[in-house]
Protein backbone atom coordinates (compact mmCIF):
# COMPACT_ATOMS: atom_id res chain seq x y z
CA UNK A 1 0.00 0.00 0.00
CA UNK A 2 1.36 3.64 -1.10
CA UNK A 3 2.02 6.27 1.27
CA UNK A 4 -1.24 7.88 0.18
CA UNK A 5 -3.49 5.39 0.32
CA UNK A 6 -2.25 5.30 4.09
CA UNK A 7 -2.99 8.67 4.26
CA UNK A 8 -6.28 9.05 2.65
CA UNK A 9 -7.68 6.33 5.38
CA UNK A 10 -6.60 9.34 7.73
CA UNK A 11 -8.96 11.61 6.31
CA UNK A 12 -12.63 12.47 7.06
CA UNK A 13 -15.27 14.29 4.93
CA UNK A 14 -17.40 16.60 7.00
CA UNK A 15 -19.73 19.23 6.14
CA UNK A 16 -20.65 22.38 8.61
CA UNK A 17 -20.46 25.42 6.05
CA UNK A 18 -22.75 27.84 7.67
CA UNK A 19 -23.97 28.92 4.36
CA UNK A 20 -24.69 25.45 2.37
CA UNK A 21 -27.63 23.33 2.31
CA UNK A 22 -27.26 19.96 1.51
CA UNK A 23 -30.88 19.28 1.52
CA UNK A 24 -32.83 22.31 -0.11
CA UNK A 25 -35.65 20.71 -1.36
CA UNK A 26 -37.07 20.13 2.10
CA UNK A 27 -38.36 23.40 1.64
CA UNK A 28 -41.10 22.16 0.14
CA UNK A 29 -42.19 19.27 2.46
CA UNK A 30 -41.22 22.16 4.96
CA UNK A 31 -44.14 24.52 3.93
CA UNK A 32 -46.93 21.48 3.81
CA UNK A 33 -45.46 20.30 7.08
CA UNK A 34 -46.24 24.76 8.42
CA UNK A 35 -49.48 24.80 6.49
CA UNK A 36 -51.25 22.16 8.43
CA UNK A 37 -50.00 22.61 11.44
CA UNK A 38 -48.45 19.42 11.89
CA UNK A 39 -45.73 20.27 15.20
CA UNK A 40 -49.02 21.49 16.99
CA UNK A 41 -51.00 18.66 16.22
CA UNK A 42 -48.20 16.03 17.29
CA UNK A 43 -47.92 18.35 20.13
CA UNK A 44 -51.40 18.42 21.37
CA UNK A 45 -52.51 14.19 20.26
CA UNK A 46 -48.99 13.07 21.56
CA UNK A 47 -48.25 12.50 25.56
CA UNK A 48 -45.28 10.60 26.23
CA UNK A 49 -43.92 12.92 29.17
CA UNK A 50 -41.48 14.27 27.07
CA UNK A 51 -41.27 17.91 25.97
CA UNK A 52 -41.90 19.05 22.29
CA UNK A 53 -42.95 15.74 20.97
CA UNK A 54 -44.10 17.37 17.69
CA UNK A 55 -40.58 18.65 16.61
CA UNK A 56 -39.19 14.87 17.52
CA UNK A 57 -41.26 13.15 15.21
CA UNK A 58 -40.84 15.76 12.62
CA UNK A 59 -37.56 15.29 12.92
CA UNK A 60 -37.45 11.60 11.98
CA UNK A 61 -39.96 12.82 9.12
CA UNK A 62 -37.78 15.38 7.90
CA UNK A 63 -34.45 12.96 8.04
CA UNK A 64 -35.97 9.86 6.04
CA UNK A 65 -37.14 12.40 3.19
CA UNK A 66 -33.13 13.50 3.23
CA UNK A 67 -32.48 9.52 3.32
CA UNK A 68 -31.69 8.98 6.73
CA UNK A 69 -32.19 4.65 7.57
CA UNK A 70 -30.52 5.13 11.26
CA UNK A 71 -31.62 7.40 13.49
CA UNK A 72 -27.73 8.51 13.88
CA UNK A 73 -28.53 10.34 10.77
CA UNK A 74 -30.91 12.82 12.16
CA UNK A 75 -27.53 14.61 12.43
CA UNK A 76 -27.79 15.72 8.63
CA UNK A 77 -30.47 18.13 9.46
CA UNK A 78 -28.42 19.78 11.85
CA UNK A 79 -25.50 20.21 9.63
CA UNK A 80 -24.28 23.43 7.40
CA UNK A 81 -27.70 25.77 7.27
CA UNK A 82 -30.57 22.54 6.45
CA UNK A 83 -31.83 23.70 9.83
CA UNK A 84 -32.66 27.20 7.73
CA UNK A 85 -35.08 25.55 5.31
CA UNK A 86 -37.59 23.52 8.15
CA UNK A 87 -40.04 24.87 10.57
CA UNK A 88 -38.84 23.45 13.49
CA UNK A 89 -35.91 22.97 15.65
CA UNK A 90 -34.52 19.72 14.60
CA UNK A 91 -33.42 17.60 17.53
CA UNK A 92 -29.79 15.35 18.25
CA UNK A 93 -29.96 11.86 17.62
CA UNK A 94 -29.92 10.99 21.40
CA UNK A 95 -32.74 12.72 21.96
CA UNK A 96 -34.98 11.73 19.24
CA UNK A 97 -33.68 7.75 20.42
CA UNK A 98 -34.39 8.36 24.08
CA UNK A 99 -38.02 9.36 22.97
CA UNK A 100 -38.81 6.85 20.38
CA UNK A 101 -37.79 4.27 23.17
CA UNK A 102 -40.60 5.50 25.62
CA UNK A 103 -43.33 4.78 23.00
CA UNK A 104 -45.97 1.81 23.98
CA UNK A 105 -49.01 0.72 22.49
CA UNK A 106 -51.20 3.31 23.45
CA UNK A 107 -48.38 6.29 22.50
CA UNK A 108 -49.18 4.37 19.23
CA UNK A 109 -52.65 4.86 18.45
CA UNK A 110 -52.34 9.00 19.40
CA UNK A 111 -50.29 8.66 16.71
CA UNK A 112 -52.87 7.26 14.57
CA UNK A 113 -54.97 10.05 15.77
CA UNK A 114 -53.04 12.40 14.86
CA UNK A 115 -52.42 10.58 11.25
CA UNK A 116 -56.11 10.36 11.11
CA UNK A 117 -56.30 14.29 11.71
CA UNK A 118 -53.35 15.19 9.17
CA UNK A 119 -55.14 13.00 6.14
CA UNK A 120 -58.62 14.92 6.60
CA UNK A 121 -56.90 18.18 6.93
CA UNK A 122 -54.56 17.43 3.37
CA UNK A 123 -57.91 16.53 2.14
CA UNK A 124 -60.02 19.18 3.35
CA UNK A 125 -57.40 21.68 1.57
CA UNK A 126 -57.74 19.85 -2.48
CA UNK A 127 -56.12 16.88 -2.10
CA UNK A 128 -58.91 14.88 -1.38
CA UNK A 129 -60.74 12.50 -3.02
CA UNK A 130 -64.48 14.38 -1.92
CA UNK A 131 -67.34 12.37 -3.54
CA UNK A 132 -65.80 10.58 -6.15
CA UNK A 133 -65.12 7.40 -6.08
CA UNK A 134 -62.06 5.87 -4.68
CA UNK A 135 -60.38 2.32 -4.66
CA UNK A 136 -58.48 1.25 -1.95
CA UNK A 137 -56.09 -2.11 -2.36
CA UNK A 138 -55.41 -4.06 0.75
CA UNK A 139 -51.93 -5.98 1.41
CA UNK A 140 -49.49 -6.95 3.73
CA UNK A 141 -45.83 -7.39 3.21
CA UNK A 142 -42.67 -8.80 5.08
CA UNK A 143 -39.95 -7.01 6.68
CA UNK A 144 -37.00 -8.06 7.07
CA UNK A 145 -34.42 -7.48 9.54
CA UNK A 146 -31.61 -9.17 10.72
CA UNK A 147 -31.59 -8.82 14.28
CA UNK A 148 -33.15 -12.16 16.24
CA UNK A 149 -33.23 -9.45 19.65
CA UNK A 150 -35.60 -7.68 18.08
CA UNK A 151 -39.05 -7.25 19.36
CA UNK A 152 -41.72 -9.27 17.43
CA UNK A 153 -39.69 -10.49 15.16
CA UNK A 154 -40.43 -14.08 13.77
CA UNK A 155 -40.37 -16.60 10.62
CA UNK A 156 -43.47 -16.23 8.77
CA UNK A 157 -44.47 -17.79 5.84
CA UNK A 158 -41.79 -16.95 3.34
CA UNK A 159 -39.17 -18.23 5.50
CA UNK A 160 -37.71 -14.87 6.12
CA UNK A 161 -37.40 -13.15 9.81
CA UNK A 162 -38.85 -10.37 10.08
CA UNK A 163 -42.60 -8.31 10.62
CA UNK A 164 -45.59 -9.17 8.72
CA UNK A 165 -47.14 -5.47 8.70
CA UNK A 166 -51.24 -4.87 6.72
CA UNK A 167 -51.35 -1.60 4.70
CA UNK A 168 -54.05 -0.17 2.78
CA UNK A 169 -53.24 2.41 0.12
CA UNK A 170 -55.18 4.36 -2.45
CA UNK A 171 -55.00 3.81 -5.82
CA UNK A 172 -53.94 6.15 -8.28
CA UNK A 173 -51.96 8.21 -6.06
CA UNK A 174 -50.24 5.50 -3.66
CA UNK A 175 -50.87 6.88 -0.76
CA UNK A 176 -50.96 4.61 2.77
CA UNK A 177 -54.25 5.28 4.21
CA UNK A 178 -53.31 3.07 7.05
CA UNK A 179 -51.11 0.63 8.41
CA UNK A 180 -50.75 -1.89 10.98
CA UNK A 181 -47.59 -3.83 12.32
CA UNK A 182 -47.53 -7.24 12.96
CA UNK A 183 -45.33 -9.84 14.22
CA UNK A 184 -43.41 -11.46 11.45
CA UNK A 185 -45.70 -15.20 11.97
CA UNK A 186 -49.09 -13.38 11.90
CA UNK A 187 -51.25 -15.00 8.97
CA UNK A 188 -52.26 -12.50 6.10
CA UNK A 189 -55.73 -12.23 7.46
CA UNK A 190 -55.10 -11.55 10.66
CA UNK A 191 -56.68 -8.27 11.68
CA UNK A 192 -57.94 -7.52 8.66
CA UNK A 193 -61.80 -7.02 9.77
CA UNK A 194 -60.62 -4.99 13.11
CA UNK A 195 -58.32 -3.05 10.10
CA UNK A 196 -60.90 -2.38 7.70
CA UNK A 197 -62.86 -0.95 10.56
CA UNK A 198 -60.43 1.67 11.47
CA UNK A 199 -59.74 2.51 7.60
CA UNK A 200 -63.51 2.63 6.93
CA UNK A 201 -63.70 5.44 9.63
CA UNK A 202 -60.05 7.38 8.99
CA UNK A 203 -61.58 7.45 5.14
CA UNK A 204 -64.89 8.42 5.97
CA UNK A 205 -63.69 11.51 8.36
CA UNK A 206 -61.32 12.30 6.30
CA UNK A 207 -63.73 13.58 3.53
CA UNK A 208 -64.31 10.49 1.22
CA UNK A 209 -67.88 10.38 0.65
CA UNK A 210 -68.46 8.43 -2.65
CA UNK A 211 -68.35 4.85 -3.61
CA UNK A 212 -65.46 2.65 -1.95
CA UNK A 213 -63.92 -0.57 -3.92
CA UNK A 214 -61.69 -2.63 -1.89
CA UNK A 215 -58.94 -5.05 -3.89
CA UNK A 216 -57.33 -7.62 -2.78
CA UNK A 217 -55.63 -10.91 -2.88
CA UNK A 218 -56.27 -14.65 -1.93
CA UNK A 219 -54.85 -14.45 1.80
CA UNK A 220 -57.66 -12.22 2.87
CA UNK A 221 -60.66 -14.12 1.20
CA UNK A 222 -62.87 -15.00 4.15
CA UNK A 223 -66.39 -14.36 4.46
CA UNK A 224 -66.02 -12.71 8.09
CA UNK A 225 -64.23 -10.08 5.75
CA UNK A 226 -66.57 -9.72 3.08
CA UNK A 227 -69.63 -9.76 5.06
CA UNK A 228 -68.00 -6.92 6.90
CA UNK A 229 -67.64 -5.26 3.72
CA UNK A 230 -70.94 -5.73 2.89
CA UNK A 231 -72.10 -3.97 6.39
CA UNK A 232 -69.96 -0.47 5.59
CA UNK A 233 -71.89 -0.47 1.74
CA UNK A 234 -68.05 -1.27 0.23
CA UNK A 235 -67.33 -3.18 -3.18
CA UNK A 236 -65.06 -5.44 -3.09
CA UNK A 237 -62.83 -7.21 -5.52
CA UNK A 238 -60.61 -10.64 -4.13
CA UNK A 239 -59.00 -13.24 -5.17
CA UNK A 240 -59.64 -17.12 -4.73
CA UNK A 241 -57.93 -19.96 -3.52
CA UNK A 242 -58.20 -22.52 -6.32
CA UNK A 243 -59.76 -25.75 -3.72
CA UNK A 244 -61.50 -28.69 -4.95
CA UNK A 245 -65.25 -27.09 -5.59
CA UNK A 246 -63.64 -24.10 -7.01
CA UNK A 247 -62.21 -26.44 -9.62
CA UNK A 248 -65.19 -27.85 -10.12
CA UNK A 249 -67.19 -24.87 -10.53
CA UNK A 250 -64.12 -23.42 -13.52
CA UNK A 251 -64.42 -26.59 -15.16
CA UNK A 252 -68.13 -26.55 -15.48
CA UNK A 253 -67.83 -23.05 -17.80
CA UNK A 254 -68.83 -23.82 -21.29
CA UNK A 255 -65.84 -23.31 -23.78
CA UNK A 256 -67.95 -20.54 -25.55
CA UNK A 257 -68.39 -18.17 -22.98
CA UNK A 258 -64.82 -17.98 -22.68
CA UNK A 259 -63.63 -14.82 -24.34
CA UNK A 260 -60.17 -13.61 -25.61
CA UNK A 261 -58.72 -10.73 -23.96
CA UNK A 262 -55.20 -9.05 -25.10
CA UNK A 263 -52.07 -10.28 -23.07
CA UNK A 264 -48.36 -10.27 -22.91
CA UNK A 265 -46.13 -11.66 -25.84
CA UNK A 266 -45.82 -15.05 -26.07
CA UNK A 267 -49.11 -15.99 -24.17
CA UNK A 268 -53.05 -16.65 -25.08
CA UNK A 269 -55.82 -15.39 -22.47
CA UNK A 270 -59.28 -15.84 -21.90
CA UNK A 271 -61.70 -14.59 -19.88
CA UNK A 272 -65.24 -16.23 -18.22
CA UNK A 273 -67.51 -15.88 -15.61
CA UNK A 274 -70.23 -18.21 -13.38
CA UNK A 275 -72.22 -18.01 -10.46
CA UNK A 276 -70.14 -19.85 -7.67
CA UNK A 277 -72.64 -21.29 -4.42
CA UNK A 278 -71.28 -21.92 -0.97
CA UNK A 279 -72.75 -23.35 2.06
CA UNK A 280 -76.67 -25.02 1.73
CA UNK A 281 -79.69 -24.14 3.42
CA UNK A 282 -79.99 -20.62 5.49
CA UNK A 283 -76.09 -20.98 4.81
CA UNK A 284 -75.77 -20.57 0.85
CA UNK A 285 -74.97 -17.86 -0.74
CA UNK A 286 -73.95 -17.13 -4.15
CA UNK A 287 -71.18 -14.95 -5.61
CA UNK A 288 -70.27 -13.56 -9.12
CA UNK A 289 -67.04 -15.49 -10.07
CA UNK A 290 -64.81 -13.77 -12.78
CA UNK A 291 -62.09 -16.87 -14.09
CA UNK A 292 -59.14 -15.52 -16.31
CA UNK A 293 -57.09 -18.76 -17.84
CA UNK A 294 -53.64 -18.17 -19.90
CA UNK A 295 -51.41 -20.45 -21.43
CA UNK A 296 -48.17 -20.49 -23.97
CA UNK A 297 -48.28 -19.55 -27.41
CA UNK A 298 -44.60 -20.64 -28.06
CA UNK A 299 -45.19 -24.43 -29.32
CA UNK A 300 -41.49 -25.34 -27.09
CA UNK A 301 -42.73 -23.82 -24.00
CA UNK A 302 -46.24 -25.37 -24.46
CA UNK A 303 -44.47 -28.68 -24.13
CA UNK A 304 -43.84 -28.05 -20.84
CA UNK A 305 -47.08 -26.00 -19.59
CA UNK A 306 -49.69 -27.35 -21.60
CA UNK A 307 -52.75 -26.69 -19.75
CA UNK A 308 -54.32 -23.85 -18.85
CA UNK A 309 -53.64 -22.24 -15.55
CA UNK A 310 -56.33 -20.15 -13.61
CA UNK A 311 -56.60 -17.23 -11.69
CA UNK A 312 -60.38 -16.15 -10.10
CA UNK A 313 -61.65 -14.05 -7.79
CA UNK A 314 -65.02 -12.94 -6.60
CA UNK A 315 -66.49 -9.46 -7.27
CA UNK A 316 -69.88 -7.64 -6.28
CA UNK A 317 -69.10 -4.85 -8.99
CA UNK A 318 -71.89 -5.99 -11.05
CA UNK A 319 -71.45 -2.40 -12.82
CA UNK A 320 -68.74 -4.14 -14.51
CA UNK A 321 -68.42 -6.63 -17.70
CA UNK A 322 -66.10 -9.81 -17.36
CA UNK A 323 -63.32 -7.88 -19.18
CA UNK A 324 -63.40 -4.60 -17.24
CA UNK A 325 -63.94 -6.49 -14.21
CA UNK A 326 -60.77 -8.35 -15.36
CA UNK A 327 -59.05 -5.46 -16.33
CA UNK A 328 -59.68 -3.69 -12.75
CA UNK A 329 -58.83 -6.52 -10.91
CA UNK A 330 -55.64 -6.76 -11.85
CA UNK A 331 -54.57 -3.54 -11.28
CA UNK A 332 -54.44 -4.37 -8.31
CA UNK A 333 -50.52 -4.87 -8.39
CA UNK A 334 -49.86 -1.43 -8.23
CA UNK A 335 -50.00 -1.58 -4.62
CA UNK A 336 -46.04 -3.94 -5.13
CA UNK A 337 -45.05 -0.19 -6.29
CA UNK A 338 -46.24 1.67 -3.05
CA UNK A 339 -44.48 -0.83 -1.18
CA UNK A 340 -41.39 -1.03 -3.09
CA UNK A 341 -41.34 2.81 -2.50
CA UNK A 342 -42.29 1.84 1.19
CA UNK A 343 -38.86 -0.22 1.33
CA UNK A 344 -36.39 1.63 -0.87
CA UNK A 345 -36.02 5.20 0.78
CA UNK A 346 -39.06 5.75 2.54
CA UNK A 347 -38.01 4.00 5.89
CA UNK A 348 -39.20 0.72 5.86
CA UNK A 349 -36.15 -0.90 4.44
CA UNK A 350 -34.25 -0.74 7.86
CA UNK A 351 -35.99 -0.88 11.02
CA UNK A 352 -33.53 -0.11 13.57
CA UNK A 353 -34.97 0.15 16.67
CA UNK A 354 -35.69 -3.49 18.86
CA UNK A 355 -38.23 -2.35 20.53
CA UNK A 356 -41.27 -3.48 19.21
CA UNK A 357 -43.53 -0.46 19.73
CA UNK A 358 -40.51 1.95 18.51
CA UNK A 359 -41.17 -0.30 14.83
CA UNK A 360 -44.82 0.31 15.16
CA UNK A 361 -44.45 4.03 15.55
CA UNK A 362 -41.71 3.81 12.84
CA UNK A 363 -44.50 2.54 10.66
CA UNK A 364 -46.97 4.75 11.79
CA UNK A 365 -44.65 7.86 10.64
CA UNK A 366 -44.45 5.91 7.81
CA UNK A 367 -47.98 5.73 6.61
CA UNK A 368 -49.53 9.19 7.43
CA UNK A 369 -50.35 10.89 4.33
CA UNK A 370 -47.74 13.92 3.96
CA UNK A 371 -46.19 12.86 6.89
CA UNK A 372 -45.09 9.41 5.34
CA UNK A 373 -42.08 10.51 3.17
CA UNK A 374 -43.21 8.60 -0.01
CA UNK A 375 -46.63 10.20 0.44
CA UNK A 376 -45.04 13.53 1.39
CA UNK A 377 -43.91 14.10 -2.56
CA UNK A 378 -47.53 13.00 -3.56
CA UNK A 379 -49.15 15.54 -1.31
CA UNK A 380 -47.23 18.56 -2.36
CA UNK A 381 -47.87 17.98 -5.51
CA UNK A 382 -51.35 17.41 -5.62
CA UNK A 383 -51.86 20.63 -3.78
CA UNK A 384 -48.93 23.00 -5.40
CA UNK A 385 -49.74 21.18 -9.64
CA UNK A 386 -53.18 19.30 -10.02
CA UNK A 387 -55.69 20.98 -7.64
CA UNK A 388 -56.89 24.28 -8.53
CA UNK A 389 -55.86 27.38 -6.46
CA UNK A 390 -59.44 27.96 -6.28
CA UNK A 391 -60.32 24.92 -4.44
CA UNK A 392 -58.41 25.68 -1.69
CA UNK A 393 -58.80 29.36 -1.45
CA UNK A 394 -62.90 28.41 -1.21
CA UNK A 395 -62.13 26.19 1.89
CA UNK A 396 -59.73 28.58 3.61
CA UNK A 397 -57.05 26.54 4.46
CA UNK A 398 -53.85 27.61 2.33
CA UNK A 399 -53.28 31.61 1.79
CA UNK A 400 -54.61 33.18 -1.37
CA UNK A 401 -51.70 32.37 -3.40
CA UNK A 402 -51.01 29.16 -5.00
CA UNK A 403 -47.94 27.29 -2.95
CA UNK A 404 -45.83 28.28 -5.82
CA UNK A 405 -46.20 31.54 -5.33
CA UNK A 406 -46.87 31.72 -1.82
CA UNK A 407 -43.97 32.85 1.36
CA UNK A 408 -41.46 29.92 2.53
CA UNK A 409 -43.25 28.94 6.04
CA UNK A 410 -43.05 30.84 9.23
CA UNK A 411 -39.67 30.12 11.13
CA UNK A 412 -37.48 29.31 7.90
CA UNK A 413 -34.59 31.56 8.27
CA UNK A 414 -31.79 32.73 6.15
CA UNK A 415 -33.51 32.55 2.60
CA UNK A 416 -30.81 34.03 1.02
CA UNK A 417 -28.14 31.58 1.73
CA UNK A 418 -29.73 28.96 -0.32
CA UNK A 419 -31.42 31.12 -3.14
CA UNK A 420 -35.17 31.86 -4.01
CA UNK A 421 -36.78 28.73 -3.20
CA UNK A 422 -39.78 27.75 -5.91
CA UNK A 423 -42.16 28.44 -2.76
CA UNK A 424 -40.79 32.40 -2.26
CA UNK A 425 -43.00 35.08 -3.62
CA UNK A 426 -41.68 36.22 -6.70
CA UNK A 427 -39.52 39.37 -7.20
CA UNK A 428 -41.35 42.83 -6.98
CA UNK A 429 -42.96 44.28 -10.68
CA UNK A 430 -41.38 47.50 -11.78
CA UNK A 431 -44.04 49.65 -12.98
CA UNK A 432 -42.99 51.45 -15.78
CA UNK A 433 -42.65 55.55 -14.85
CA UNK A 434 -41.76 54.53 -11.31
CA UNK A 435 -38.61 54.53 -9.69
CA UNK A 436 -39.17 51.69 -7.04
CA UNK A 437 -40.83 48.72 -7.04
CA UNK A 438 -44.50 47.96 -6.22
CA UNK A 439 -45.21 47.08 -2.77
CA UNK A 440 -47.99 45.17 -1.38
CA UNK A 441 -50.33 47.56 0.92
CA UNK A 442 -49.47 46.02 4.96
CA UNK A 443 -52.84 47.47 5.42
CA UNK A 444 -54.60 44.46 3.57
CA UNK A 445 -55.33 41.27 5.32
CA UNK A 446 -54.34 37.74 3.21
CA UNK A 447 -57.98 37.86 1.34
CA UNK A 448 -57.48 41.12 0.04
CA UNK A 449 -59.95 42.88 2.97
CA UNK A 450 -58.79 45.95 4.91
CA UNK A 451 -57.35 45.39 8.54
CA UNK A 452 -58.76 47.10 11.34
CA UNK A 453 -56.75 49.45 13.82
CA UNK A 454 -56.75 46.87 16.40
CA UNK A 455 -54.81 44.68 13.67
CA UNK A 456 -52.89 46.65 12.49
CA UNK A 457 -51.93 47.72 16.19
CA UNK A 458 -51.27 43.89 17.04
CA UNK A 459 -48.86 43.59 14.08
């Protein structure tokens, strides 16, 4: 080894210029974060005995959308002038640890309270569905850690350690609605009517008042679930386990109602549908069963798969032919995206804490709609791009001005060491004949109405 290679090793890379930001762009989770009062909220829903909960937690928020998988990297927030661009004070890494460690059960669900309050205020200001309708796909997905101390961990199905949490996310935008963590053992169903419960009522609170379609696959078909379903006025869409009368009732399709349906290269599909009965007496009942079989084209492969294999499910969309039902059925794998997302950047790929309520809260953090990092991005820009300024102006939650044109959030200091954000008001108009710019009248409240003396008095 040369000399300098010896003395590279030597060397360490830090970064405390006053002036730089390494992380700009929180700016503009920083201004959603000010505009619904998220610190205060945390602050109020939140007893742990600790002081300033709010900033904590926004401070784990705040370090995952910089990338932060350890909570060691809080740090980065605190580094150069990042602390400039967020609304809060961001707190050391021991102290953020010390308080995620206190959390039990019950610190939990306030935080599910307060999630529940964030996604009706987000939706309340245009990023809501309102009364359309919405589909929500239901799915739970492994974990995996590495630690055998850790808190709940266990060998589930898949033969992997780790936890076995549900989510529910909305499709079309991919945001997590809500979330539950379970122990890494815990059977795919398990929960689920308790869960759909406590999603039915976050939705509904939250603003969504139109038709609700709920997807989802073969490990939560039970009629417990469904008939629960049924009892909140939801649609549902789920997949079948392929079992002996199943078989029986696929194979008893005539060949001509099967219809062809466009699918991948290489590959033939067809689509049916039959009337599948369960249970006699008082006990039967009768659902609409949608059947889609595929098979090889390529005469080599056929060799070796020459029968057709078959995927059903069970649907009460009766709004819907075979194909679309088909067709919106099997979008339901969009939700693998939201939870690759989930995984790769958005905290769930490392859960560092062994404490097994710490890993709910983590998940909890996770999930909240613009509070959940991956659903942070989503949130600003439905509200800042696709939902008219109008909208919001009508239900008096965000300031006159579109966020793009709006002031950087109260408490973010030092604009000017990191530029004009996309969120600072634009530069002052020159009027032509005049030698300074325009000025806005500080008489004039933030809907255009004259203040009063008293206001203008109090500042």
């Amino acid at each position: 080894m040369s000399a300098l290679s010896r003395s590279i090793d030597r060397l360490k890379a830090t970064f405390d210029h006053e002036g730089l930001v390494a992380n700009a762009g929180l700016i503009v989770p920083a201004t959603l974060i000010d505009r619904l009062g998220l610190e205060d909220l945390i602050d109020e829903h939140v007893d742990t005995g600790s002081s300033r909960p709010g900033r904590k937690i926004l401070t784990v928020v705040a370090a995952i959308l910089a990338g932060a998988t350890h909570i060691d990297h809080v740090d980065m927030l605190r580094a150069g002038a990042t602390e400039r661009v967020l609304p809060f004070r961001p707190m050391a890494a021991s102290t953020v640890g010390t308080f995620l460690r206190t959390f039990t059960f019950g610190h939990v669900r306030q935080l599910d309270a307060v999630a529940g309050r964030v996604l009706q205020r987000a939706w309340q200001t245009g990023a809501g569905p309102g009364g359309k309708p919405i589909v929500i796909d239901l799915d739970s997905t492994i974990c995996e850690v590495h630690g055998k101390q850790k808190q709940g961990t266990r060998y589930g199905y898949t033969g992997v350690l780790g936890y076995h949490p549900l989510l529910a996310t909305l499709a079309g935008t991919g945001e997590i609605l809500f979330a539950r963590m379970r122990h890494g053992s815990a059977h795919t169903a398990r929960g689920a009517v308790r869960f759909v419960d406590e999603l039915v009522a976050v939705t509904r609170r939250a603003g969504a008042t139109g038709p609700v379609t709920m997807r989802a696959d073969s490990g939560f078909w039970a009629w417990k679930l469904i008939d629960r379903l049924d009892a909140h006025k939801i649609c549902w869409s789920i997949t079948v386990r392929l079992h002996k009368h199943m078989k029986q009732a696929i194979a008893a399709i005539p060949d001509d109602d099967w219809i062809d349906i466009d699918y991948t290269i290489g590959g033939h599909a067809q689509v049916a549908e039959t009337i599948y009965t369960t249970g006699k007496g008082k006990h039967a009942r009768s659902v609409r069963l949608v059947v889609r079989r595929t098979r090889l084209t390529d005469r080599a492969q056929r060799q070796l798969w020459p029968d057709w294999r078959h995927h059903a499910f069970i649907t009460n969309r009766n709004d819907l032919t075979t194909i679309e039902a088909d067709q919106f059925h099997r979008e339901h794998a969009v939700v693998e995206l939201v939870i690759r997302d989930l995984k790769e950047g958005a905290g769930l790929e490392h859960l560092p804490s062994g404490n097994h309520h710490d890993t709910h809260n983590t998940l909890t953090i996770n999930r909240s709609p613009n509070r959940q990092p991956h659903n942070h991005q989503i949130g600003v820009f439905r509200l800042s791009l696709e939902q008219p300024a109008a909208v919001a102006r009508q239900r008096g939650l965000l300031d006159p001005k579109p966020l793009s044109e709006s002031s950087p959030p109260k408490g973010v200091r030092g604009a000017g060491a990191v530029g004009r954000s996309p969120l600072s008001p634009p530069p002052a108009k020159v009027i032509p004949g005049d030698s300074a710019p325009q000025q806005s009248d500080p008489s004039r409240t933030a809907t255009g109405g004259r203040r009063s003396a008293a206001q203008n008095q109090a500042g």
